[in-house]
N, C-alpha and C. Protein backbone atom coordinates (compact mmCIF):
# COMPACT_ATOMS: atom_id res chain seq x y z
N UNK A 1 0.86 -1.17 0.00
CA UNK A 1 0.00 0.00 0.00
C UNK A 1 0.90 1.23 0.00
N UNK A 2 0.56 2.27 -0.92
CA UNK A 2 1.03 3.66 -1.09
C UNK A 2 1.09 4.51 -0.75
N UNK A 3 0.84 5.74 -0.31
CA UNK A 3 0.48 7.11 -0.06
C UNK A 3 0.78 7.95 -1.02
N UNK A 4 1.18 7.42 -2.17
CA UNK A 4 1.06 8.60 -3.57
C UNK A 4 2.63 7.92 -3.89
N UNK A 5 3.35 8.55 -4.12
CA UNK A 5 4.37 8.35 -4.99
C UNK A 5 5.80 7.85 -4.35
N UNK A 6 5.50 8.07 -3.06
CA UNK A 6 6.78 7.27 -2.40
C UNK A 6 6.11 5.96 -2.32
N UNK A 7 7.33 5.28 -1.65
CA UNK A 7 7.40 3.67 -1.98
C UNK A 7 7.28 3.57 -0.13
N UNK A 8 7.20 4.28 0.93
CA UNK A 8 7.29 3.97 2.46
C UNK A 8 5.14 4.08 2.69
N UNK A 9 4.88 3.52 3.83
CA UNK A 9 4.13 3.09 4.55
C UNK A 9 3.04 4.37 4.68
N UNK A 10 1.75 4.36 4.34
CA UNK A 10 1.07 5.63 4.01
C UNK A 10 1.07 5.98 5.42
N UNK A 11 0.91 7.50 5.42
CA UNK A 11 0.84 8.10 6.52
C UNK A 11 -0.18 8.02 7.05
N UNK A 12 -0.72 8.14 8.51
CA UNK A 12 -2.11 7.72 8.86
C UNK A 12 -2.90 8.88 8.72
N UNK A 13 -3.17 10.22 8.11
CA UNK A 13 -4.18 10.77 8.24
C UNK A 13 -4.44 10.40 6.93
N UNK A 14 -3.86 9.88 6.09
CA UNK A 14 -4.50 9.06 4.77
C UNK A 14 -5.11 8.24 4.72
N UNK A 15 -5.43 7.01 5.89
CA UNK A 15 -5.76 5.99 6.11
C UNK A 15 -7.55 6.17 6.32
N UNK A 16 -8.63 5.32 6.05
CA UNK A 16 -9.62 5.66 5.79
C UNK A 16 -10.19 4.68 7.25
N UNK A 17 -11.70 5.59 7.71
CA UNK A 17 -12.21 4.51 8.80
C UNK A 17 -13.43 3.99 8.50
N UNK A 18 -13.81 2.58 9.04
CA UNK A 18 -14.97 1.89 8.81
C UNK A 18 -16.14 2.79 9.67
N UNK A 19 -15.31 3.34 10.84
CA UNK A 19 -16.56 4.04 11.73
C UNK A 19 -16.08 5.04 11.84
N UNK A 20 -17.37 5.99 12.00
CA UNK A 20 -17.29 7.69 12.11
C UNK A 20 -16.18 7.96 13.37
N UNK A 21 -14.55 8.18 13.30
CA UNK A 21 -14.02 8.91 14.67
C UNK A 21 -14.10 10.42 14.72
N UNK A 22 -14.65 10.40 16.16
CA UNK A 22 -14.22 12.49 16.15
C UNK A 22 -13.73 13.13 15.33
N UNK A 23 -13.09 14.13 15.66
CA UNK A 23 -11.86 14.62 15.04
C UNK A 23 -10.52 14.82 15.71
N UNK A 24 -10.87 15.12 16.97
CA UNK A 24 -10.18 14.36 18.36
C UNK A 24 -9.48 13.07 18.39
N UNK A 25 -10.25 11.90 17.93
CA UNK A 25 -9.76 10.65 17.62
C UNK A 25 -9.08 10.50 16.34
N UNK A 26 -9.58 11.13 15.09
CA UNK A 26 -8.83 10.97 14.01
C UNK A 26 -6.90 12.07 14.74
N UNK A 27 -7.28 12.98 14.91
CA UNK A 27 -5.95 13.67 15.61
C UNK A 27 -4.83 12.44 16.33
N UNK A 28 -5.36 12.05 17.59
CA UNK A 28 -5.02 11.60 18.56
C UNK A 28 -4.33 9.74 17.45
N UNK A 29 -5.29 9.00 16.52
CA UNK A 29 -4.78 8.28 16.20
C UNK A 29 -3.83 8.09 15.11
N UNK A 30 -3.96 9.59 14.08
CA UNK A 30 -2.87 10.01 13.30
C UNK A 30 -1.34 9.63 13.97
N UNK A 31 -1.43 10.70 15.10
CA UNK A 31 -0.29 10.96 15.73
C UNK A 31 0.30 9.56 16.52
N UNK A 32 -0.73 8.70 17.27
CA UNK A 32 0.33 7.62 17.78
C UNK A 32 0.74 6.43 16.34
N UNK A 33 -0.38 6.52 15.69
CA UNK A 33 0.05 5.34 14.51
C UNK A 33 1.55 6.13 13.89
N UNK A 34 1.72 7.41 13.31
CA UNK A 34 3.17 8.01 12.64
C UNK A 34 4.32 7.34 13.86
N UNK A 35 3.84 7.55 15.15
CA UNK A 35 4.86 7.06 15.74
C UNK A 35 5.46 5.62 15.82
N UNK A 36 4.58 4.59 15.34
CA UNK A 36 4.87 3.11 15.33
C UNK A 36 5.02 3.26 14.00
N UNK A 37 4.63 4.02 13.26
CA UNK A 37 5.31 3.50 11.85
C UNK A 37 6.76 3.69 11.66
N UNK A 38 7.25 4.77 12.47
CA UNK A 38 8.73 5.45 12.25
C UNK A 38 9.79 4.30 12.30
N UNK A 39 10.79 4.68 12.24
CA UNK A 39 12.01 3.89 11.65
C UNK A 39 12.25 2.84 13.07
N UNK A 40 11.70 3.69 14.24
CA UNK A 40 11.86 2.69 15.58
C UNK A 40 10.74 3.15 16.26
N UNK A 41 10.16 1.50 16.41
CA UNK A 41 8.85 1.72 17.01
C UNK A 41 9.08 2.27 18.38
N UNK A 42 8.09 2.61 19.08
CA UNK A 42 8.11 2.88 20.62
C UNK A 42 8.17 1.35 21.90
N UNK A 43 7.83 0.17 21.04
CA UNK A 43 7.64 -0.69 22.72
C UNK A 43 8.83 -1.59 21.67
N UNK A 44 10.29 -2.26 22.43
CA UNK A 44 10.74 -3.29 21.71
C UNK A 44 9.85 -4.50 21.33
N UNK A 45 10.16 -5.16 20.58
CA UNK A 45 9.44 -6.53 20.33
C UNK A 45 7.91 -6.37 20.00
N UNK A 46 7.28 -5.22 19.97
CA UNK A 46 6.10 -4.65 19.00
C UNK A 46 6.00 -4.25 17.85
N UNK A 47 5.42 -4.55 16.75
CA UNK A 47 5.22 -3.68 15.58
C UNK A 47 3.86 -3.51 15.10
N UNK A 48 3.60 -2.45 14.00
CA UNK A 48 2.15 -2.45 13.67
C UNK A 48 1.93 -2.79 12.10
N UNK A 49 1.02 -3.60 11.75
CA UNK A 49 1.40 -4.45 10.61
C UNK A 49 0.93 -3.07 9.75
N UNK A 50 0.74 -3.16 8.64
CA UNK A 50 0.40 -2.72 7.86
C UNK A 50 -1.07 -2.45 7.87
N UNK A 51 -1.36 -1.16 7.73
CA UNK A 51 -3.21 -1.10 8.20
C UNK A 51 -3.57 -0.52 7.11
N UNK A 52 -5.03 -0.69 7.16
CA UNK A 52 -5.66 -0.20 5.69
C UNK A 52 -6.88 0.75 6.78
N UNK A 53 -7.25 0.75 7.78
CA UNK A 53 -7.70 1.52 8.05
C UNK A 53 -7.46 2.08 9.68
N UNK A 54 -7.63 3.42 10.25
CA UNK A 54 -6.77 4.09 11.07
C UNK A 54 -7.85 3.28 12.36
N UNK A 55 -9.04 3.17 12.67
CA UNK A 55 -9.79 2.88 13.74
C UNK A 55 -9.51 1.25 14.19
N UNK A 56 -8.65 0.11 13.68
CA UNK A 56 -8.07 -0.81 13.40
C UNK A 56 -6.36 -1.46 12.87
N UNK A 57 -5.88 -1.50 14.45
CA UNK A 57 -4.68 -1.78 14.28
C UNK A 57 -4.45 -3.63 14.35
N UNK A 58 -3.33 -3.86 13.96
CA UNK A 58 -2.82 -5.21 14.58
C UNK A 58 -1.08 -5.14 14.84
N UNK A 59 -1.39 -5.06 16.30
CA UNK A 59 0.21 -5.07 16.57
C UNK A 59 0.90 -6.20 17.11
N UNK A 60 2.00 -6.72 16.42
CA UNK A 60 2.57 -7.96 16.59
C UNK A 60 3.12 -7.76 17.85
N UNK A 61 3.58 -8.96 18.42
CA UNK A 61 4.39 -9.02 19.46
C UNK A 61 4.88 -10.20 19.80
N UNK A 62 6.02 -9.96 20.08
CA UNK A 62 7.09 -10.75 20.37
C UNK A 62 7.46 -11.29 21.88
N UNK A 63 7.11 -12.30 22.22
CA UNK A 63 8.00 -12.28 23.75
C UNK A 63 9.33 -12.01 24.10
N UNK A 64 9.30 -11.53 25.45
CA UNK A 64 10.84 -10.81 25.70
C UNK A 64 11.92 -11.92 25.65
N UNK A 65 13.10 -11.85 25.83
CA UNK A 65 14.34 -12.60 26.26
C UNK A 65 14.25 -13.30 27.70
N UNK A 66 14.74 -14.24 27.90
CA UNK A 66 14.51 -14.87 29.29
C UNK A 66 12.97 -14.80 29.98
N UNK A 67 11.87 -14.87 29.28
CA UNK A 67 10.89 -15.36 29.94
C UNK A 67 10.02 -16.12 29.48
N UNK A 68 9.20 -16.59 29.82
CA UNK A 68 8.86 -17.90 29.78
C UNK A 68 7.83 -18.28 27.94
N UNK A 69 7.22 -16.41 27.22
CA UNK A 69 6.98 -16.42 26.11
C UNK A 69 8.27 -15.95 24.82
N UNK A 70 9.41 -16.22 25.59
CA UNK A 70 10.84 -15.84 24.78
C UNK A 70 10.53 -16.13 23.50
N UNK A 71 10.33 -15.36 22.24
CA UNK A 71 10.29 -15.33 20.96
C UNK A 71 9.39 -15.98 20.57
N UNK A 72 8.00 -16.18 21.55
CA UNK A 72 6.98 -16.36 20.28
C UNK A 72 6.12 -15.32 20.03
N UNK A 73 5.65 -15.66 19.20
CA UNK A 73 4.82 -14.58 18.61
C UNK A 73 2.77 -14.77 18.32
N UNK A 74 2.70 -13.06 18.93
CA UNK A 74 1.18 -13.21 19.26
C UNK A 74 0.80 -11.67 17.98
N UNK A 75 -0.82 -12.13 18.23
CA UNK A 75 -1.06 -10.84 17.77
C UNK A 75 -2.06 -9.90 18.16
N UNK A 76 -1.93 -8.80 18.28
CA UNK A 76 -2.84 -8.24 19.24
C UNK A 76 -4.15 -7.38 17.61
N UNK A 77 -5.21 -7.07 18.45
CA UNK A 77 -6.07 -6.31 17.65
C UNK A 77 -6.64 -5.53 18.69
N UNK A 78 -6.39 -4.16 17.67
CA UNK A 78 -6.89 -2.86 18.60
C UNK A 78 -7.90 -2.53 17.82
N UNK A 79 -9.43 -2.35 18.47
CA UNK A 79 -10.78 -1.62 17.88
C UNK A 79 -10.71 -0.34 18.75
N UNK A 80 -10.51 1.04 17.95
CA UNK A 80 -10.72 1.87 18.92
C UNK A 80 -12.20 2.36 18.30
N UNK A 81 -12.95 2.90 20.06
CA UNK A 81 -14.13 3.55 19.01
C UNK A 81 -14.13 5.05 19.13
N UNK A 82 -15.05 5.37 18.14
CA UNK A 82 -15.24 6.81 18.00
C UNK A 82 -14.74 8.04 19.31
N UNK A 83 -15.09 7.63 20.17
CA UNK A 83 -14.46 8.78 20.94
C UNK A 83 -13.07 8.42 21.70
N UNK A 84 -12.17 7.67 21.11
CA UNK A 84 -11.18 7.71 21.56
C UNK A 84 -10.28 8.94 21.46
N UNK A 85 -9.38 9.20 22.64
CA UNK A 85 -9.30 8.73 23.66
C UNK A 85 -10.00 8.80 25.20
N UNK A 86 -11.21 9.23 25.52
CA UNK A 86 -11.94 8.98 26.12
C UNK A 86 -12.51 8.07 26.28
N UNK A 87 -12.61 6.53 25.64
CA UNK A 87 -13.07 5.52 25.95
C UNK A 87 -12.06 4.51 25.59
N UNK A 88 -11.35 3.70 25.90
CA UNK A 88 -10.55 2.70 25.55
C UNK A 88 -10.51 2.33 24.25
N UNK A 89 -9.34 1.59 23.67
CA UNK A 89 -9.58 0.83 22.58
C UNK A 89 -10.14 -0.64 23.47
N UNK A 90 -10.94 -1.40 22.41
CA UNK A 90 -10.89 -3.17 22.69
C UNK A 90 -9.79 -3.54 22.14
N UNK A 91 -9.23 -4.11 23.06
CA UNK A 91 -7.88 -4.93 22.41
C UNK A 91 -7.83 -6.62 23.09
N UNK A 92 -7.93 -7.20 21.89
CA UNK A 92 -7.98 -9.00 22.28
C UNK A 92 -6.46 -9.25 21.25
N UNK A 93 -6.35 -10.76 21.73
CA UNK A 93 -4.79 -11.49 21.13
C UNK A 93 -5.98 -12.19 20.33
N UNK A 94 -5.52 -12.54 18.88
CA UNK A 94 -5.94 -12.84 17.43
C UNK A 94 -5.64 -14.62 17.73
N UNK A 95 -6.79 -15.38 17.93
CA UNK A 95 -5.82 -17.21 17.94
C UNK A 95 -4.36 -17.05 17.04
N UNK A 96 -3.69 -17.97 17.64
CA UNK A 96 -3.23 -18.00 18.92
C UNK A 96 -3.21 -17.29 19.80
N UNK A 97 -3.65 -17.60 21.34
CA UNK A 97 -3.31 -16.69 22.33
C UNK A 97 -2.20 -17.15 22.81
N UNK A 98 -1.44 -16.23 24.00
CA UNK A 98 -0.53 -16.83 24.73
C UNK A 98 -1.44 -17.77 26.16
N UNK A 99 -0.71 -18.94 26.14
CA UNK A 99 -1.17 -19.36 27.28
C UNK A 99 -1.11 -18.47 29.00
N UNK A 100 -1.73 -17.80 29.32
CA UNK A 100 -1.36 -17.04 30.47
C UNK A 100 -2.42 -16.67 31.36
N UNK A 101 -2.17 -16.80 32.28
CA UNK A 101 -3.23 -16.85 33.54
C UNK A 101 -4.75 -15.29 33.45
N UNK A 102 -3.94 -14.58 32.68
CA UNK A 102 -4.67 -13.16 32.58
C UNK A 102 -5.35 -13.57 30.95
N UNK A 103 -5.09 -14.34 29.95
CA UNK A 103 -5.71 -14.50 28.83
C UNK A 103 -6.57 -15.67 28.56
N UNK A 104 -7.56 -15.28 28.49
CA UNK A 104 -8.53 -16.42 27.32
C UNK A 104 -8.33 -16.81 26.73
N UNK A 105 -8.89 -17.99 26.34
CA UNK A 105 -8.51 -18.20 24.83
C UNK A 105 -9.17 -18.10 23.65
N UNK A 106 -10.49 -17.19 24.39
CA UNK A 106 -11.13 -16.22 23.18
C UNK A 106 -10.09 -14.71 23.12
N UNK A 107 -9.13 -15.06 23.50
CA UNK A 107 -8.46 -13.44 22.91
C UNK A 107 -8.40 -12.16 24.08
N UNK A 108 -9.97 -12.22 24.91
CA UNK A 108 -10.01 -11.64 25.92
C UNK A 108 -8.55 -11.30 27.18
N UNK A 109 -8.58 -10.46 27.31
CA UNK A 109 -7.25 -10.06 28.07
C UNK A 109 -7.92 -9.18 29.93
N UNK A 110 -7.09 -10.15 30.44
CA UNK A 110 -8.20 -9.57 31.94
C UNK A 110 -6.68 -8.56 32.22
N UNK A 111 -7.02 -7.25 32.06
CA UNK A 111 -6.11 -6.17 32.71
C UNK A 111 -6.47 -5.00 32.98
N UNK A 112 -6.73 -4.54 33.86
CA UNK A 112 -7.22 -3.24 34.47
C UNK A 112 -7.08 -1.78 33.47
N UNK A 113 -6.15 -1.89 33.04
CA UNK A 113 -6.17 -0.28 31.98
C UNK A 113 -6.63 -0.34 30.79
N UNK A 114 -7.21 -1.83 30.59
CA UNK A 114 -8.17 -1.74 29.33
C UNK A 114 -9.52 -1.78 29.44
N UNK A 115 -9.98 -1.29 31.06
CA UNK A 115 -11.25 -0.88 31.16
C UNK A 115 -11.31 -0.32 32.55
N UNK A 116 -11.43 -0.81 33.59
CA UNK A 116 -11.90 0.23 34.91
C UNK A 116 -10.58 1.31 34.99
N UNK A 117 -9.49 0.85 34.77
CA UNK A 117 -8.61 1.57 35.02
C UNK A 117 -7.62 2.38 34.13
N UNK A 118 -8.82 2.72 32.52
CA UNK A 118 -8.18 3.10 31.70
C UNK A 118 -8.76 4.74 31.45
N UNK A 119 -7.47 5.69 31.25
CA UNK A 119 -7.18 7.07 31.44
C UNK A 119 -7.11 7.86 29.74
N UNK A 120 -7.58 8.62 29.40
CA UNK A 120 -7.38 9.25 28.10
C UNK A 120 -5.63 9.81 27.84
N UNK A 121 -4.80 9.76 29.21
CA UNK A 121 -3.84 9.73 28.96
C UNK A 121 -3.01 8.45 28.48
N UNK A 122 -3.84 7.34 28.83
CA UNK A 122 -2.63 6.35 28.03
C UNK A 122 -2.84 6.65 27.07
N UNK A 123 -1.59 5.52 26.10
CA UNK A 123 -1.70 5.39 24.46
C UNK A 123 -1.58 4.34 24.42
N UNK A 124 -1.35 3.97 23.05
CA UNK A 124 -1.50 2.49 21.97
C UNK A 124 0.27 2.31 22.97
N UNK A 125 0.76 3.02 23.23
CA UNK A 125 1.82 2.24 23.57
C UNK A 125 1.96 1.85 24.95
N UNK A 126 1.56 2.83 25.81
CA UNK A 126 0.99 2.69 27.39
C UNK A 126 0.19 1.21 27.47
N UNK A 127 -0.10 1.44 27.15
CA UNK A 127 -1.58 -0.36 26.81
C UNK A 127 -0.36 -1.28 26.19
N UNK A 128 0.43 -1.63 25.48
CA UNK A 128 1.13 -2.27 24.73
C UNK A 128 2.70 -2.65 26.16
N UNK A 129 3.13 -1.58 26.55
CA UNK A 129 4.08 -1.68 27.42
C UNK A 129 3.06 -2.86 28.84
N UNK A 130 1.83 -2.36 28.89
CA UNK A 130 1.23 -3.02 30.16
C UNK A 130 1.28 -4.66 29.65
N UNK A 131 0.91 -4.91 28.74
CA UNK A 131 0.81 -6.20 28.24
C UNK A 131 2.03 -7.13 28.52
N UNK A 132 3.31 -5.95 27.64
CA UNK A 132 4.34 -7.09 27.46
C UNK A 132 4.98 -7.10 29.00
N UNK A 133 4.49 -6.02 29.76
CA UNK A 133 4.93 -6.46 31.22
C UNK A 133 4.44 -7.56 31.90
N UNK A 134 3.21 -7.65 31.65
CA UNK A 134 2.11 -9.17 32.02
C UNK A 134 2.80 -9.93 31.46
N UNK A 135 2.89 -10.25 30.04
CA UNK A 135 3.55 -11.33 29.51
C UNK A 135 4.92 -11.89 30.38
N UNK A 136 5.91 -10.92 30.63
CA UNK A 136 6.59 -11.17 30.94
C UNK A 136 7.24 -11.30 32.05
N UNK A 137 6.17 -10.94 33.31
CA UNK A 137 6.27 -11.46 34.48
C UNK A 137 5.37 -12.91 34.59
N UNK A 138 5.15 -13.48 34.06
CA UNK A 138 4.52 -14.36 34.09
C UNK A 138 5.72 -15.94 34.39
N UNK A 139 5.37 -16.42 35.04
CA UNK A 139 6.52 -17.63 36.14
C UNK A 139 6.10 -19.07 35.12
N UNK A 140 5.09 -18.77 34.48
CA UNK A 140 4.71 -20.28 33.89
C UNK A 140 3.47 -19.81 33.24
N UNK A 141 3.35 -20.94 32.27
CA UNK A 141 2.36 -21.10 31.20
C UNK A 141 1.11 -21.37 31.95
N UNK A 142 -0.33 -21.24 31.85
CA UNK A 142 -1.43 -21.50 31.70
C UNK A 142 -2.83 -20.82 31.85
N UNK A 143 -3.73 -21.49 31.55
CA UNK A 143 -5.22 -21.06 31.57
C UNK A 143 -5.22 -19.99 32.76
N UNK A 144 -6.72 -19.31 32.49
CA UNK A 144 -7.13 -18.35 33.78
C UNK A 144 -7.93 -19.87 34.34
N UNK A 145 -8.03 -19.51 35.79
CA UNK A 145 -8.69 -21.04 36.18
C UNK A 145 -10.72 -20.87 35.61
N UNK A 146 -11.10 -20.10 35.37
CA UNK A 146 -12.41 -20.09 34.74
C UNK A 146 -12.61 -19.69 33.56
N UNK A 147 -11.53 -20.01 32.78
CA UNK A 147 -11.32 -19.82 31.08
C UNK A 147 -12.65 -20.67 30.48
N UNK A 148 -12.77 -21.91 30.77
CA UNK A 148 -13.83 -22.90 29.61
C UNK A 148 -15.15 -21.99 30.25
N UNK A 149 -15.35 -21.61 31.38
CA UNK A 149 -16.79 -20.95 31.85
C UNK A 149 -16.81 -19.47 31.12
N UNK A 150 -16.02 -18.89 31.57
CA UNK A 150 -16.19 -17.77 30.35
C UNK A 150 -16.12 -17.77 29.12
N UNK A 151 -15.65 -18.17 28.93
CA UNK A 151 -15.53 -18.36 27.35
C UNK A 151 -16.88 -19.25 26.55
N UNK A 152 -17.02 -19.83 27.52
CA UNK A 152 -18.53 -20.69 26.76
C UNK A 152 -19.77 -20.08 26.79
N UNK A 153 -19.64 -18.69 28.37
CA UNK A 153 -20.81 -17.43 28.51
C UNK A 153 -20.30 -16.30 27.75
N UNK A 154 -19.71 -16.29 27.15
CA UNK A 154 -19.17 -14.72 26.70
C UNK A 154 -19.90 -14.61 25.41
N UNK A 155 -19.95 -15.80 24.55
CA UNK A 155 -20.98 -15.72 23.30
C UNK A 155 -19.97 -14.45 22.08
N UNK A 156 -18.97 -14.60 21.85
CA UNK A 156 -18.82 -13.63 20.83
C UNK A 156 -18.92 -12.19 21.56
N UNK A 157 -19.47 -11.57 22.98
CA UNK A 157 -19.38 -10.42 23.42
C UNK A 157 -17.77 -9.75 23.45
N UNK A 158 -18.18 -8.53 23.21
CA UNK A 158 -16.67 -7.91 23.80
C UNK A 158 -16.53 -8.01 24.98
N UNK A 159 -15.18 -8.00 24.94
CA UNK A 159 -14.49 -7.67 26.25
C UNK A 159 -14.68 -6.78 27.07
N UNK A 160 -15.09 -5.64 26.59
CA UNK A 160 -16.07 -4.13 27.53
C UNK A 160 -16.87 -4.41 28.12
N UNK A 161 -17.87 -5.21 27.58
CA UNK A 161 -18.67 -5.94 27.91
C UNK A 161 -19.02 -6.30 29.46
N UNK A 162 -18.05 -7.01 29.45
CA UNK A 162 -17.36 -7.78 31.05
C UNK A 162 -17.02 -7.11 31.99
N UNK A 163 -17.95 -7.42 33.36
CA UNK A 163 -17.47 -7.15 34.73
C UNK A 163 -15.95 -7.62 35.26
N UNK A 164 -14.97 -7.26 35.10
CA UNK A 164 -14.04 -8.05 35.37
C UNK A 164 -13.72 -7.42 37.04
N UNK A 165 -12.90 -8.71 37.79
CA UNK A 165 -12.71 -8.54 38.76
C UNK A 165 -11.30 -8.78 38.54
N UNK A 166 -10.57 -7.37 39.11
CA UNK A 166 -9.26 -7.20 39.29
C UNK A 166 -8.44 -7.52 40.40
N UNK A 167 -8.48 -8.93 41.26
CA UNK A 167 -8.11 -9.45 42.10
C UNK A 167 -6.50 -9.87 42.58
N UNK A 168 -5.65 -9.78 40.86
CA UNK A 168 -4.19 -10.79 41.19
C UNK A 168 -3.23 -9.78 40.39
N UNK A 169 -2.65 -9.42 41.28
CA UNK A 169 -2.09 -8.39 40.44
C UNK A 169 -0.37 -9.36 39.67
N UNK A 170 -0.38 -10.54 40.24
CA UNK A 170 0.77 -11.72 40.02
C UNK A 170 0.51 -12.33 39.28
N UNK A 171 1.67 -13.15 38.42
CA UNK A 171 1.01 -14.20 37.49
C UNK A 171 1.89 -15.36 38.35
């Protein structure tokens, strides 16, 4: 994909949206997407694939060095809606998930700043740094212990959706 006559990665106020954002949100997501496109992203071991539209990211990620998701690879999907940044993006891991006590394996991600405890000051990278910190304090692989129950009541709902109870701040 183009942006006219150079051969580099279109700039995001070129990028077109499926849903009406502000103008606030078109601003606000111009500016953090130019920054992950640049020559060095903002979080190591993150990137943002190639997008065709600005309200819809997918940012790869990599597990860190020495922990227990060391070099595999997940993928995240960011839905932001219209009034971002005043309301969160939804952000779920794309199958594969990582096996991890805070993830589903519908994608769902149980973490406090992607809903009770999320601020119009974070960004796509604030949210992205919280993750790969989860990821990577994490001591061992597995399920949340009520993964098959949620996941079999969740029905396709978002993740906003959900009362979550923010109980473990450990993996």
């Amino acid at each position: 994909m183009s942006s006219g006559g150079g051969s580099g990665p279109p700039r995001a106020a070129a990028l077109p949206t499926a849903k009406t954002l502000s103008p606030v949100a078109r601003r606000r997501l111009g500016k953090e997407l130019d920054e992950w496109l640049s020559a060095e992203p903002p979080v190591p071991g993150m990137s943002v694939s190639a997008t065709e539209r600005l309200d819809l990211w997918m940012v790869m990620v990599t597990g860190a060095e020495n922990t227990v998701f060391a070099n595999e690879e997940y993928v995240l999907r960011f839905s932001f809606p219209a009034d971002y940044p005043i309301e969160p993006p939804e952000v779920i891991f794309v199958h594969p998930t990582p096996r991890h006590p805070h993830v589903y394996t519908n994608g769902h991600i149980c973490l406090n700043v992607l809903y009770d405890g999320w601020s119009p000051a974070l960004t796509v990278t604030s949210v992205c740094l919280s993750i790969l910190s989860m990821l990577s304090s994490a001591t061992a692989k597995g399920q949340p212990p009520d993964n098959d129950a949620y996941v079999r009541n969740c029905h396709g709902r978002s993740p906003k959706a959900t009362r979550w109870m923010f109980h473990d701040d450990k993996v």
